[in-house]
PDB file of N, CA and C in Angstrom:
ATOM      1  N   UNK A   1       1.796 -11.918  14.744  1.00  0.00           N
ATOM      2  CA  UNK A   1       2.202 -13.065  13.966  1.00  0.00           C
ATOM      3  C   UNK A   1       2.549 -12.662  12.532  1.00  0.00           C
ATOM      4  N   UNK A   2       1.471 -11.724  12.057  1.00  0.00           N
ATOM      5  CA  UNK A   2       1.893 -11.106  10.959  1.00  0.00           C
ATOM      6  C   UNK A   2       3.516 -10.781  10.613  1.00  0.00           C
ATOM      7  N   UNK A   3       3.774  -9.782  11.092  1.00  0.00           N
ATOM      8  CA  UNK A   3       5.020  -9.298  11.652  1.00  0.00           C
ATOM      9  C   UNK A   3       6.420 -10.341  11.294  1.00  0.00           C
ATOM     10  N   UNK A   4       6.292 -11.291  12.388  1.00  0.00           N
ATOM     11  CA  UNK A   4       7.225 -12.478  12.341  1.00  0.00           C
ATOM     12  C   UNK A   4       7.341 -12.975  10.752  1.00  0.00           C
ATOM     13  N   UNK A   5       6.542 -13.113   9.835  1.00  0.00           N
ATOM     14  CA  UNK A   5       6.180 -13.212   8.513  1.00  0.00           C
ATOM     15  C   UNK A   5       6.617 -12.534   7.782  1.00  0.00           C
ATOM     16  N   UNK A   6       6.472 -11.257   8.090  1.00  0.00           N
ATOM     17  CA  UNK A   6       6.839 -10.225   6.939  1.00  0.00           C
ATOM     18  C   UNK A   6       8.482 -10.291   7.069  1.00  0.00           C
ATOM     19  N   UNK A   7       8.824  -9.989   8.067  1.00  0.00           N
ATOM     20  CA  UNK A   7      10.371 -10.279   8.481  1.00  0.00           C
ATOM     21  C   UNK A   7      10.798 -10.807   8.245  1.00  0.00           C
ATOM     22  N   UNK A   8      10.334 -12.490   8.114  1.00  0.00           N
ATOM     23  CA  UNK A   8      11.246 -13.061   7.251  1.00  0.00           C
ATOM     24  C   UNK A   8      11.116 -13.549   6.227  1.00  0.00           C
ATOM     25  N   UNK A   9      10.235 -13.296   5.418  1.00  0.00           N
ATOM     26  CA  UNK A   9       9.923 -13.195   4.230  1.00  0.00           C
ATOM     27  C   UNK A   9      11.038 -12.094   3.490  1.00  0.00           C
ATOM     28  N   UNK A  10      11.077 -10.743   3.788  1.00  0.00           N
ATOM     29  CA  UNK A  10      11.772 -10.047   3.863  1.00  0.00           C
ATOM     30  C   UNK A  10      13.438 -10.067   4.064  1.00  0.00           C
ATOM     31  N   UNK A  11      13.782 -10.646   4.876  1.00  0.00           N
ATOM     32  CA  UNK A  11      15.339 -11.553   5.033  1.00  0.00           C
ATOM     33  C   UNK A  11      16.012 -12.410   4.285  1.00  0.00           C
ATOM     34  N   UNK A  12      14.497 -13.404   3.304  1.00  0.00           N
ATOM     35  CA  UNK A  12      14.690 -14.055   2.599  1.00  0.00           C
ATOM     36  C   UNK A  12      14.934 -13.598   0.919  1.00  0.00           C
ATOM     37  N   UNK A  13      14.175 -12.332   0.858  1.00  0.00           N
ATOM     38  CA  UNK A  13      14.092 -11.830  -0.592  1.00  0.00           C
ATOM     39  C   UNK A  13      15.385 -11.115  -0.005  1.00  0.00           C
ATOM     40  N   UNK A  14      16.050 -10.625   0.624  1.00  0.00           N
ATOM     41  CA  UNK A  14      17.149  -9.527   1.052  1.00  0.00           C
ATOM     42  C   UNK A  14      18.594 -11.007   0.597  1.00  0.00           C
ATOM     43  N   UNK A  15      18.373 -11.800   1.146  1.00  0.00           N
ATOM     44  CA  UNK A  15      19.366 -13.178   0.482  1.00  0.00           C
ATOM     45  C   UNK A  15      19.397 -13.176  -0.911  1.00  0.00           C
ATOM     46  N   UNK A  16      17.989 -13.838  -1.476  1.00  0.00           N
ATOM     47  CA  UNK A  16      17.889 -13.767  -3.275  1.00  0.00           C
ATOM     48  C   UNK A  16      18.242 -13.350  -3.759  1.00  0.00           C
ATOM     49  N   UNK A  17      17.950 -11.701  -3.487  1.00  0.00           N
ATOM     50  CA  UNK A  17      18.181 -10.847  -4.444  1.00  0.00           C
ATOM     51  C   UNK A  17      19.445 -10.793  -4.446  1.00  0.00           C
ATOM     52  N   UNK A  18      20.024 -10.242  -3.323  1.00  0.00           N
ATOM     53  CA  UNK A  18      21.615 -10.132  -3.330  1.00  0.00           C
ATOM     54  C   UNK A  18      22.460 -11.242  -4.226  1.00  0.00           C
ATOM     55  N   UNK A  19      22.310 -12.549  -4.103  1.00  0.00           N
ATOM     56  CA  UNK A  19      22.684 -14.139  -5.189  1.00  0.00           C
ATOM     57  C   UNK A  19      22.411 -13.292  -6.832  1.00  0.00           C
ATOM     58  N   UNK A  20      21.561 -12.934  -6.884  1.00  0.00           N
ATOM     59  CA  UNK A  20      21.251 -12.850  -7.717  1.00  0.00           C
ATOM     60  C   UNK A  20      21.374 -11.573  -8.743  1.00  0.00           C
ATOM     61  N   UNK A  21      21.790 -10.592  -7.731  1.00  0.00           N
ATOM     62  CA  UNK A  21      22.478  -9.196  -8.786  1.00  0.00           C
ATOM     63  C   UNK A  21      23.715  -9.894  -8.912  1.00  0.00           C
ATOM     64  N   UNK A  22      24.267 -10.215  -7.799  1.00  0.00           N
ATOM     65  CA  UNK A  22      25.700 -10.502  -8.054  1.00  0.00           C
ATOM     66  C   UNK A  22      25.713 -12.010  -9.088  1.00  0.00           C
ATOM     67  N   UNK A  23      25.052 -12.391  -9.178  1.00  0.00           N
ATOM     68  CA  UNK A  23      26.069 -13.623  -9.784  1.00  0.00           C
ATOM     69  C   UNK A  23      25.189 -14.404 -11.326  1.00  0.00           C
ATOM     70  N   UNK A  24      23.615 -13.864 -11.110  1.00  0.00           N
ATOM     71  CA  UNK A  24      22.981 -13.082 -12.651  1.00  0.00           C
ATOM     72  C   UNK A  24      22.728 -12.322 -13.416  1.00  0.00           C
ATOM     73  N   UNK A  25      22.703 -10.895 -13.220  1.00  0.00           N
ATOM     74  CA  UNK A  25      22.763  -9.951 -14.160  1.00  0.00           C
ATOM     75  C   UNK A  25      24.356  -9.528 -14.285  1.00  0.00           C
ATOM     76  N   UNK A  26      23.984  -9.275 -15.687  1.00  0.00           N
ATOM     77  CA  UNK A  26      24.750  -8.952 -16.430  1.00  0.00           C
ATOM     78  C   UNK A  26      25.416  -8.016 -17.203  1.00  0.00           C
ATOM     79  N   UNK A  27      24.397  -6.834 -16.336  1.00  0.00           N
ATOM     80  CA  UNK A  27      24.532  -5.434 -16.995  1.00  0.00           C
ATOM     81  C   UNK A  27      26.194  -4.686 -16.727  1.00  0.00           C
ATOM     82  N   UNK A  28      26.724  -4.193 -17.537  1.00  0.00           N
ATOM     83  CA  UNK A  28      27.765  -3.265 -17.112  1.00  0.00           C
ATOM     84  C   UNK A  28      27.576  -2.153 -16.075  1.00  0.00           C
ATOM     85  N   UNK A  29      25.841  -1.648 -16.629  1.00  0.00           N
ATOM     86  CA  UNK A  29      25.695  -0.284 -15.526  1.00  0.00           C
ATOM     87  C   UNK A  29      25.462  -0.621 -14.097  1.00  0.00           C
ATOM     88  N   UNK A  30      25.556  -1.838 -13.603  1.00  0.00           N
ATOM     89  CA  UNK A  30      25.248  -2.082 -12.651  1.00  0.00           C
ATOM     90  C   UNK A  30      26.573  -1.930 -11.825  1.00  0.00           C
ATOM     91  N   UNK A  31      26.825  -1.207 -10.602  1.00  0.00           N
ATOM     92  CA  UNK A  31      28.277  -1.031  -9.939  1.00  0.00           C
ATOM     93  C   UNK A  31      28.495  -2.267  -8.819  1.00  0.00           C
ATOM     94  N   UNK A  32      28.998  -2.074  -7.772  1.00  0.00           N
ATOM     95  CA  UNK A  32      29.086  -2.666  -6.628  1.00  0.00           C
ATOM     96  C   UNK A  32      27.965  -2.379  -5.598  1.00  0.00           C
ATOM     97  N   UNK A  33      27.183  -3.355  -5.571  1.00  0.00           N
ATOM     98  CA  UNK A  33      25.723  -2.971  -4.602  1.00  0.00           C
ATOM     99  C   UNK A  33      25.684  -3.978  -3.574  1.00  0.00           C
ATOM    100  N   UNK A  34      25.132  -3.151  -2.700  1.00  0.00           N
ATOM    101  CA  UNK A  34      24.947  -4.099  -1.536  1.00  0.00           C
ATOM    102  C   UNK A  34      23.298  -3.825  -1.094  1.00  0.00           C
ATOM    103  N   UNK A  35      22.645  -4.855  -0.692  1.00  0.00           N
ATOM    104  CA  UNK A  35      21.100  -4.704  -0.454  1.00  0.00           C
ATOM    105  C   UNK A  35      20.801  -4.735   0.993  1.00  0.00           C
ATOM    106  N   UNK A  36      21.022  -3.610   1.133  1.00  0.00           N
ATOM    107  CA  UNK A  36      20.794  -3.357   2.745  1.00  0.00           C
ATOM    108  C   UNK A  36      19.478  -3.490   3.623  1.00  0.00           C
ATOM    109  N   UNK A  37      18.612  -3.426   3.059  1.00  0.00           N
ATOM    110  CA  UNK A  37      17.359  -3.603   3.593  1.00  0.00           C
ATOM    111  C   UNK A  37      16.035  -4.027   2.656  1.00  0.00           C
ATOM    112  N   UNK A  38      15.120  -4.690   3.124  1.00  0.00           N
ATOM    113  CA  UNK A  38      14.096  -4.856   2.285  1.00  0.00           C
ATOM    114  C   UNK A  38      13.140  -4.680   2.904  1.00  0.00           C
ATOM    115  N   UNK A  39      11.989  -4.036   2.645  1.00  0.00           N
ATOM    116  CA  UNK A  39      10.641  -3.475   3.548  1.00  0.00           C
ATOM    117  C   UNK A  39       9.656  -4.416   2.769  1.00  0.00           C
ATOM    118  N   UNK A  40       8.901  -4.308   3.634  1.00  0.00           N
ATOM    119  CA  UNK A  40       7.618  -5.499   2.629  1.00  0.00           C
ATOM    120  C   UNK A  40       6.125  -5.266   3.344  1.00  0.00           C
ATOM    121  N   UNK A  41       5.200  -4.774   2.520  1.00  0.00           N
ATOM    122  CA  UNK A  41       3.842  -4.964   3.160  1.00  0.00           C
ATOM    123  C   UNK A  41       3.080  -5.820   3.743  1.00  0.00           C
ATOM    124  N   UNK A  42       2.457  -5.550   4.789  1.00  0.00           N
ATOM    125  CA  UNK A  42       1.833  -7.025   5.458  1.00  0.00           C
ATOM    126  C   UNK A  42       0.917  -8.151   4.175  1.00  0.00           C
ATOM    127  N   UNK A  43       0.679  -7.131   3.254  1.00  0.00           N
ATOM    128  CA  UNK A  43       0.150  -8.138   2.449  1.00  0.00           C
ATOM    129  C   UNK A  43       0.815  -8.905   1.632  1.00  0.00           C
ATOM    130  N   UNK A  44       2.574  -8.392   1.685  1.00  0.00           N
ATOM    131  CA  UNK A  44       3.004  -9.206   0.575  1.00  0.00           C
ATOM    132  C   UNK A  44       2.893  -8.890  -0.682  1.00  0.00           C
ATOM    133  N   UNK A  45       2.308  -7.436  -0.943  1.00  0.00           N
ATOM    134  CA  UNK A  45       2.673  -7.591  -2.795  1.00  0.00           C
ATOM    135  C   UNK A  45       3.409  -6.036  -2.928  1.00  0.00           C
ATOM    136  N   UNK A  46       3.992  -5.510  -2.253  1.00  0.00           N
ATOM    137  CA  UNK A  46       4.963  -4.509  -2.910  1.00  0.00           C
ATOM    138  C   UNK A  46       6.199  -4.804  -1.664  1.00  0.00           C
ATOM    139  N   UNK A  47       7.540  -5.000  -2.388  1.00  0.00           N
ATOM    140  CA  UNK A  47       8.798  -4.671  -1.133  1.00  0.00           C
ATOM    141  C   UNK A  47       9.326  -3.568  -1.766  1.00  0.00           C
ATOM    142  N   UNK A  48       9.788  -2.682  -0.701  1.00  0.00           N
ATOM    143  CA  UNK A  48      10.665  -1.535  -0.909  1.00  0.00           C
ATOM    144  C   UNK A  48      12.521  -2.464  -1.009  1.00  0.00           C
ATOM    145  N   UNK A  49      13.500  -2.324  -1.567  1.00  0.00           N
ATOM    146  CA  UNK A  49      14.632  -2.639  -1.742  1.00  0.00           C
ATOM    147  C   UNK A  49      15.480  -1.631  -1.501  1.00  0.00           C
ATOM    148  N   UNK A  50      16.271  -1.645  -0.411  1.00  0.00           N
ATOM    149  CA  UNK A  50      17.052  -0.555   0.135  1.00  0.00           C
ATOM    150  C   UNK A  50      18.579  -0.988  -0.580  1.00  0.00           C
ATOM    151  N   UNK A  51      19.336  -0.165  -1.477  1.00  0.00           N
ATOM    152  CA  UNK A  51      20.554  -0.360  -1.859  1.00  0.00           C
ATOM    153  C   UNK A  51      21.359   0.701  -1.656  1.00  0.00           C
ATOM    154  N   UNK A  52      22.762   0.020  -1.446  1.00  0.00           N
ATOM    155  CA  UNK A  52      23.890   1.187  -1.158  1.00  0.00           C
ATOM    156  C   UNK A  52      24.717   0.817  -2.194  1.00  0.00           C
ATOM    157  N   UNK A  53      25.387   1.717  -3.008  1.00  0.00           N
ATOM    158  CA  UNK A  53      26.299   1.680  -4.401  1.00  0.00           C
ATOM    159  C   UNK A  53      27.308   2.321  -4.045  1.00  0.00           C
ATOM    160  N   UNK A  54      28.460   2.080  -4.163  1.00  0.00           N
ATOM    161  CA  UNK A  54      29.829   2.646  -3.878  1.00  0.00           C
ATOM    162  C   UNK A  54      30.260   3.009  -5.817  1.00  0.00           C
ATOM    163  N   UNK A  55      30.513   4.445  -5.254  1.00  0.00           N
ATOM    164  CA  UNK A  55      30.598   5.544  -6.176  1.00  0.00           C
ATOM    165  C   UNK A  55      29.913   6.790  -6.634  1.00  0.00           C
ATOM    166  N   UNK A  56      30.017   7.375  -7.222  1.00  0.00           N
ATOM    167  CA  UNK A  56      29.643   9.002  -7.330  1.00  0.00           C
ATOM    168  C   UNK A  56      27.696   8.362  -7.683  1.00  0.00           C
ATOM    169  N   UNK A  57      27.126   9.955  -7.953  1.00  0.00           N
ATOM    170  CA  UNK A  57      25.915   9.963  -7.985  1.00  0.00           C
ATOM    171  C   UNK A  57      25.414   9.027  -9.332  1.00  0.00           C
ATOM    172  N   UNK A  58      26.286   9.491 -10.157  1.00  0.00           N
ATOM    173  CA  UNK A  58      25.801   9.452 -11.852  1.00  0.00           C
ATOM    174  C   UNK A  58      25.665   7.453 -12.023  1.00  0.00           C
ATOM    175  N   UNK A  59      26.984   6.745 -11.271  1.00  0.00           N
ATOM    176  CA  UNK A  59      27.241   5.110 -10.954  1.00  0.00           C
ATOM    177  C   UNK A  59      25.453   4.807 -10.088  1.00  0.00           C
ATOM    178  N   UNK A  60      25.042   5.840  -9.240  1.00  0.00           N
ATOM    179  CA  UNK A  60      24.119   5.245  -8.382  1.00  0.00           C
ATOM    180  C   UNK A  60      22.964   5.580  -9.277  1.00  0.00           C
ATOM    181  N   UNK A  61      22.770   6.078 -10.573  1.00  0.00           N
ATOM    182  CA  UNK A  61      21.728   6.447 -11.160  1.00  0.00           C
ATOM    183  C   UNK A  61      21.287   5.476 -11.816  1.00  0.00           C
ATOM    184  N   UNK A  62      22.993   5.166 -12.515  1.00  0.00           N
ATOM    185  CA  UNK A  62      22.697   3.869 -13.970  1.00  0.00           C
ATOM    186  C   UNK A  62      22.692   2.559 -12.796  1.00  0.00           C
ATOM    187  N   UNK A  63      22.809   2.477 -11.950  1.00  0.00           N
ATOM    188  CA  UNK A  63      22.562   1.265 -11.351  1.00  0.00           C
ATOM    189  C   UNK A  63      21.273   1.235 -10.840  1.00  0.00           C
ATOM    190  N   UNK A  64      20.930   2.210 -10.996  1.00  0.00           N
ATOM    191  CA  UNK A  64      19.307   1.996 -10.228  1.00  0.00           C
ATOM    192  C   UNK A  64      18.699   2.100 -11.674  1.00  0.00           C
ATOM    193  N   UNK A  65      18.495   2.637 -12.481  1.00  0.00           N
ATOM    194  CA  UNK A  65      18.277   2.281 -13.939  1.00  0.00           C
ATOM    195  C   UNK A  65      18.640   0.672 -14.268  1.00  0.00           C
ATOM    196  N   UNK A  66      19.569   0.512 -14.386  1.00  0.00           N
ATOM    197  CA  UNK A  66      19.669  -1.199 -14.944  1.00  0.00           C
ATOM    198  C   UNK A  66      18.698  -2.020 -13.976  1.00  0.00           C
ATOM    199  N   UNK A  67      18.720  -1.700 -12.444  1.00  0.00           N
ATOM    200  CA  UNK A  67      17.996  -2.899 -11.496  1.00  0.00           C
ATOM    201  C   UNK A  67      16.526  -2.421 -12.330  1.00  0.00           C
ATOM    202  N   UNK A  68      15.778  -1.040 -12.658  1.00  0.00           N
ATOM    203  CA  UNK A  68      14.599  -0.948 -12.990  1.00  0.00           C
ATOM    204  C   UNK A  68      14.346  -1.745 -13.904  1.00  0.00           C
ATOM    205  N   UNK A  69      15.261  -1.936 -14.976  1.00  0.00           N
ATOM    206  CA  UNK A  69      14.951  -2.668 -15.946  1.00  0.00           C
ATOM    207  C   UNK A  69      14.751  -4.100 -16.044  1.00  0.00           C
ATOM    208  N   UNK A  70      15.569  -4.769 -15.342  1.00  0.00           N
ATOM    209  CA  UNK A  70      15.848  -5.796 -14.709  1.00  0.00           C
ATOM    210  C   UNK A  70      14.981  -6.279 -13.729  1.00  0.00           C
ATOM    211  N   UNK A  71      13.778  -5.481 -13.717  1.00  0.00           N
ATOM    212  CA  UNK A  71      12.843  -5.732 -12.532  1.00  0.00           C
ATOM    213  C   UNK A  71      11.771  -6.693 -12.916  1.00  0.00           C
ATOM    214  N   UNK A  72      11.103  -7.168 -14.402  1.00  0.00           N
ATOM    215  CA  UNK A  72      10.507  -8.519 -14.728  1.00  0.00           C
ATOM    216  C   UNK A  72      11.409  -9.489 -14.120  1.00  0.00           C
ATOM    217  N   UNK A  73      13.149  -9.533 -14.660  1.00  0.00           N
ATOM    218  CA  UNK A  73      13.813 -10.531 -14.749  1.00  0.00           C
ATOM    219  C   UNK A  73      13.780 -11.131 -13.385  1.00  0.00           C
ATOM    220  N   UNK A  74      13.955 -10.012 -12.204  1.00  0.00           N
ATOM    221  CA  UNK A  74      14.375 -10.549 -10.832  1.00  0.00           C
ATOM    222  C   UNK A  74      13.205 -11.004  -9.956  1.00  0.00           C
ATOM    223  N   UNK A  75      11.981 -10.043 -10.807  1.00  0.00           N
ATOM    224  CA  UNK A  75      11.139 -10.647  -9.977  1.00  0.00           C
ATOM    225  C   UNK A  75      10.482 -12.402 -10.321  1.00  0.00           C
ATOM    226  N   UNK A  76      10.461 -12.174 -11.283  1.00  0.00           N
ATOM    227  CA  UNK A  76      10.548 -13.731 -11.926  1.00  0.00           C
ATOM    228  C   UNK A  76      11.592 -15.251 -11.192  1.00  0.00           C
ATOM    229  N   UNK A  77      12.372 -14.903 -11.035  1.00  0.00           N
ATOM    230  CA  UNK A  77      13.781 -15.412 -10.400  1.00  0.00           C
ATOM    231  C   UNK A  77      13.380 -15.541  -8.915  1.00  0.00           C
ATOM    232  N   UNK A  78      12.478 -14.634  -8.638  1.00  0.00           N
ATOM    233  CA  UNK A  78      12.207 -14.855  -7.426  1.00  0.00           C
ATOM    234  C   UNK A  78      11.403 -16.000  -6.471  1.00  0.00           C
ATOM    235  N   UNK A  79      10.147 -15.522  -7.486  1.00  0.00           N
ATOM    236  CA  UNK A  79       9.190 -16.571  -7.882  1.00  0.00           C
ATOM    237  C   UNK A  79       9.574 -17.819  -7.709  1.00  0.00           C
ATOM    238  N   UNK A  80      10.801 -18.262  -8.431  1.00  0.00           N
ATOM    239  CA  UNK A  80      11.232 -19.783  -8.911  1.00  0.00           C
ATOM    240  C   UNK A  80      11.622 -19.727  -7.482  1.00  0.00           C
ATOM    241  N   UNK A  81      12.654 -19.425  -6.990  1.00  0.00           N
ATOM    242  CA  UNK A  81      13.309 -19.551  -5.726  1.00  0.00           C
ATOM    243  C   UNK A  81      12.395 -19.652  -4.049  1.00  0.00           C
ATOM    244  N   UNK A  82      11.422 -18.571  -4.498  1.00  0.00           N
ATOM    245  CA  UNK A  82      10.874 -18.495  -3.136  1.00  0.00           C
ATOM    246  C   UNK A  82       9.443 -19.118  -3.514  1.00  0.00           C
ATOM    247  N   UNK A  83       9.217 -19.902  -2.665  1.00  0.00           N
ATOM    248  CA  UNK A  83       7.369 -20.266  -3.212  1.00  0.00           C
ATOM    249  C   UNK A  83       6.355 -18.765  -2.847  1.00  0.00           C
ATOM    250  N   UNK A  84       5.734 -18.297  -3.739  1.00  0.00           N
ATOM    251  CA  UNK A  84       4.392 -17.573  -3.484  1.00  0.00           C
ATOM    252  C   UNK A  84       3.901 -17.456  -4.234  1.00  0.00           C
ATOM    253  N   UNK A  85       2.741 -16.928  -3.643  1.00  0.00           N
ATOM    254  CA  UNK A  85       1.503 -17.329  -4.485  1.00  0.00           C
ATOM    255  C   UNK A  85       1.589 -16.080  -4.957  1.00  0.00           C
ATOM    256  N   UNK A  86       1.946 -15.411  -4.791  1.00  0.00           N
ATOM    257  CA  UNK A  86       1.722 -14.015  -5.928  1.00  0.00           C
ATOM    258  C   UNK A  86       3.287 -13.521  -5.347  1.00  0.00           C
ATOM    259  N   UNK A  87       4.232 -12.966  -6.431  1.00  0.00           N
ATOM    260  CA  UNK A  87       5.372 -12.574  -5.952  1.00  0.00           C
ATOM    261  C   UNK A  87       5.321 -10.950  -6.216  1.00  0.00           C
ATOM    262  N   UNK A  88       5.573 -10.453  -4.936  1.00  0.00           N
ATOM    263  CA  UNK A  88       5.421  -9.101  -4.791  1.00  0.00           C
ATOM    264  C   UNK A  88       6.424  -7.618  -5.752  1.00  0.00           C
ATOM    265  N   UNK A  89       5.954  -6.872  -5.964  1.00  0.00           N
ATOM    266  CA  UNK A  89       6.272  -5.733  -6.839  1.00  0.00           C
ATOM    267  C   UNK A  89       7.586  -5.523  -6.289  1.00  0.00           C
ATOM    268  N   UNK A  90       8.589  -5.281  -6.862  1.00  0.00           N
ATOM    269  CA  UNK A  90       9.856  -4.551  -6.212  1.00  0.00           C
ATOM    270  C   UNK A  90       9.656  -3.231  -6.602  1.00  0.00           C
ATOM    271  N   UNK A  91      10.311  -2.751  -5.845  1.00  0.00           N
ATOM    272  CA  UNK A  91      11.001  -0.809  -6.336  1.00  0.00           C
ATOM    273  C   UNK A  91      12.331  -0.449  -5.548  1.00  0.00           C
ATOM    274  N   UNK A  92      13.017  -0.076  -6.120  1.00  0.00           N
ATOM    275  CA  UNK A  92      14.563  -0.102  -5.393  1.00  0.00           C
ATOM    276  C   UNK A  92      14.769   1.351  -5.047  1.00  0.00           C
ATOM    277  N   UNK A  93      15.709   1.513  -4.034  1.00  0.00           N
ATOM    278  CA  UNK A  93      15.858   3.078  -3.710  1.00  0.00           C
ATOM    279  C   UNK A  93      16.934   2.979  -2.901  1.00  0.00           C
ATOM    280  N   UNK A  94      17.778   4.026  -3.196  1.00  0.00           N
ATOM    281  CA  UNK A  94      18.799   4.523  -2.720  1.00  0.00           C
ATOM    282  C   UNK A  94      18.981   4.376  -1.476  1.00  0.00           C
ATOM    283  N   UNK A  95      20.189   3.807  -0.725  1.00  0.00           N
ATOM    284  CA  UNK A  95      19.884   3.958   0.778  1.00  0.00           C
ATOM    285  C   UNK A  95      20.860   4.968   1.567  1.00  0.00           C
ATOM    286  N   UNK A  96      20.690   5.846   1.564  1.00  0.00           N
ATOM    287  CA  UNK A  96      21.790   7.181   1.622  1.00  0.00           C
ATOM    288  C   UNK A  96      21.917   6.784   3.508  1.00  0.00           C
ATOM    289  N   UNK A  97      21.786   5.802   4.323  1.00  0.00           N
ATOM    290  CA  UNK A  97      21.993   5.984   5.614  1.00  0.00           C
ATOM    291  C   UNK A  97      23.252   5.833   5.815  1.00  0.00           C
ATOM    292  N   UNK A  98      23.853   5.151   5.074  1.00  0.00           N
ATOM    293  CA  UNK A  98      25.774   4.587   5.488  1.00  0.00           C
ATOM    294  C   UNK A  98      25.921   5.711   4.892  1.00  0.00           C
ATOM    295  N   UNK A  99      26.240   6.870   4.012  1.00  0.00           N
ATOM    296  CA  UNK A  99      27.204   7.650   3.418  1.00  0.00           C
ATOM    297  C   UNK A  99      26.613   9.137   4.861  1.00  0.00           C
ATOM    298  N   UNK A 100      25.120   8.868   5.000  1.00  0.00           N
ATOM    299  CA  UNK A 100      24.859   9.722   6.191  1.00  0.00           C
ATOM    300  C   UNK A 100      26.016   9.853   7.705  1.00  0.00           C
ATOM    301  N   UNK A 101      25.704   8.529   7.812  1.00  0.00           N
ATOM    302  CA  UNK A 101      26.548   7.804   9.063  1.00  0.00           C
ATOM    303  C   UNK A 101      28.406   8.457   8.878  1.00  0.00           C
ATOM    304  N   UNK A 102      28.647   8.108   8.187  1.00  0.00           N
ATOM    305  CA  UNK A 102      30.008   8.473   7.755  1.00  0.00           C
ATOM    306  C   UNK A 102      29.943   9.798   7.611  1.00  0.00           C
ATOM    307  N   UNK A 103      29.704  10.733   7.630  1.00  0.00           N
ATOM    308  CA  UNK A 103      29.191  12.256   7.243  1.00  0.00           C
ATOM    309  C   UNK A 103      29.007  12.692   9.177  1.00  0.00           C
ATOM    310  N   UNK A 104      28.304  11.959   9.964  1.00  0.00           N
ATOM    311  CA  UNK A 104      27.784  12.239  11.182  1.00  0.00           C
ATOM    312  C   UNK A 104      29.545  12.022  11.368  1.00  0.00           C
ATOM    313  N   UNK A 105      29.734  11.015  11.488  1.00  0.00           N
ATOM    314  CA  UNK A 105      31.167  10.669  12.211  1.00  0.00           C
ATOM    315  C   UNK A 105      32.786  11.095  11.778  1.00  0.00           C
ATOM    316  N   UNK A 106      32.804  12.467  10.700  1.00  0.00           N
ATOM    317  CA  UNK A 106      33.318  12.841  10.324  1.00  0.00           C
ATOM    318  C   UNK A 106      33.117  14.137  10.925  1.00  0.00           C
ATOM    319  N   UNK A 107      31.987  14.511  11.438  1.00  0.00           N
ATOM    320  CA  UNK A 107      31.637  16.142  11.434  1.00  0.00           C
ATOM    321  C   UNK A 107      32.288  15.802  13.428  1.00  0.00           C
ATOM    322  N   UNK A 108      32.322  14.491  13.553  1.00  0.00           N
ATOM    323  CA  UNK A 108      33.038  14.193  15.281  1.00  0.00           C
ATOM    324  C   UNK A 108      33.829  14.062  15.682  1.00  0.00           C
ATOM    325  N   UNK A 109      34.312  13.946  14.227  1.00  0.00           N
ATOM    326  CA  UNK A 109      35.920  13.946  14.434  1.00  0.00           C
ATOM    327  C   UNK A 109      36.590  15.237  14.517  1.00  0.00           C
ATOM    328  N   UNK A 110      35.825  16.161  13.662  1.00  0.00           N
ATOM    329  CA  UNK A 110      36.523  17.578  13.436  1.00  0.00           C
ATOM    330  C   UNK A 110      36.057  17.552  14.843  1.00  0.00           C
ATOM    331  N   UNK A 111      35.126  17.437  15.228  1.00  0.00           N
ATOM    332  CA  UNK A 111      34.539  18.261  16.782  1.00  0.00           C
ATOM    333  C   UNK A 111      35.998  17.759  17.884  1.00  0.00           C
ATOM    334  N   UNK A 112      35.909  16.303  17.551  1.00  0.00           N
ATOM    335  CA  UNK A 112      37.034  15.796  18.793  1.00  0.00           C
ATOM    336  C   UNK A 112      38.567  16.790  18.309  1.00  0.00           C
ATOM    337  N   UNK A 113      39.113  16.750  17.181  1.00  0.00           N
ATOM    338  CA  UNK A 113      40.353  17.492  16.591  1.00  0.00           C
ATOM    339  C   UNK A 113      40.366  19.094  17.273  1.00  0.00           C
ATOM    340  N   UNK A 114      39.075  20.021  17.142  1.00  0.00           N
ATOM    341  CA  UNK A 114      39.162  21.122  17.814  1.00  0.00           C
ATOM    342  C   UNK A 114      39.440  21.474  19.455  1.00  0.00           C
ATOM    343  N   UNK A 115      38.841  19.728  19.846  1.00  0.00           N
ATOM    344  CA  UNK A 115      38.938  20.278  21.076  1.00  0.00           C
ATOM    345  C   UNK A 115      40.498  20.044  22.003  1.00  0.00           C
TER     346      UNK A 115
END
């Protein structure tokens, strides 16, 4: 039952947040992000924030820098939006699986081209 909870609790902060890089902050360093996943402890007070940034390393640095900073603001925002009784810690991190994926299916293509 737990489970069912965390999930969508999780689905729901993965909505927010997304509303809410895009269409409240205001930072320049922030690039084009997409929030691909959100992990969340059964207890509810830390989510992991999975993001993918389109552009070089240095774009995925200052964007993960501005969200750090930005991390009272959103979690606050959250609060208002989602009812809880204690609104859980964010920490954001890189989600290198799509640029992986694309990397796998490139190395299959050369494979299919050789053969």
């Amino acid at each position: 039952m737990a489970k069912i909870r965390t999930g969508r609790v999780g689905e729901q902060i993965k909505k927010e947040l997304s509303q809410l890089v895009q269409s409240e902050l205001k930072d320049p360093r922030i690039g084009f992000v997409t929030i691909t996943g959100v992990e969340i402890t059964n207890d509810l007070s830390q989510a992991k924030i999975y993001l993918s940034v389109l552009g070089d390393e240095d774009q995925k640095q200052n964007t993960l820098k501005a969200l750090e900073k930005a991390n009272g603001f959103l979690r606050s925002e959250l609060g208002k939006r989602i009812r809880f009784r204690h609104t859980p810690e964010l920490f954001f991190k890189i989600d290198e699986s799509i640029a992986y994926g694309s990397h796998i299916e490139k190395l299959l293509g050369e494979i299919d081209k050789n053969e």
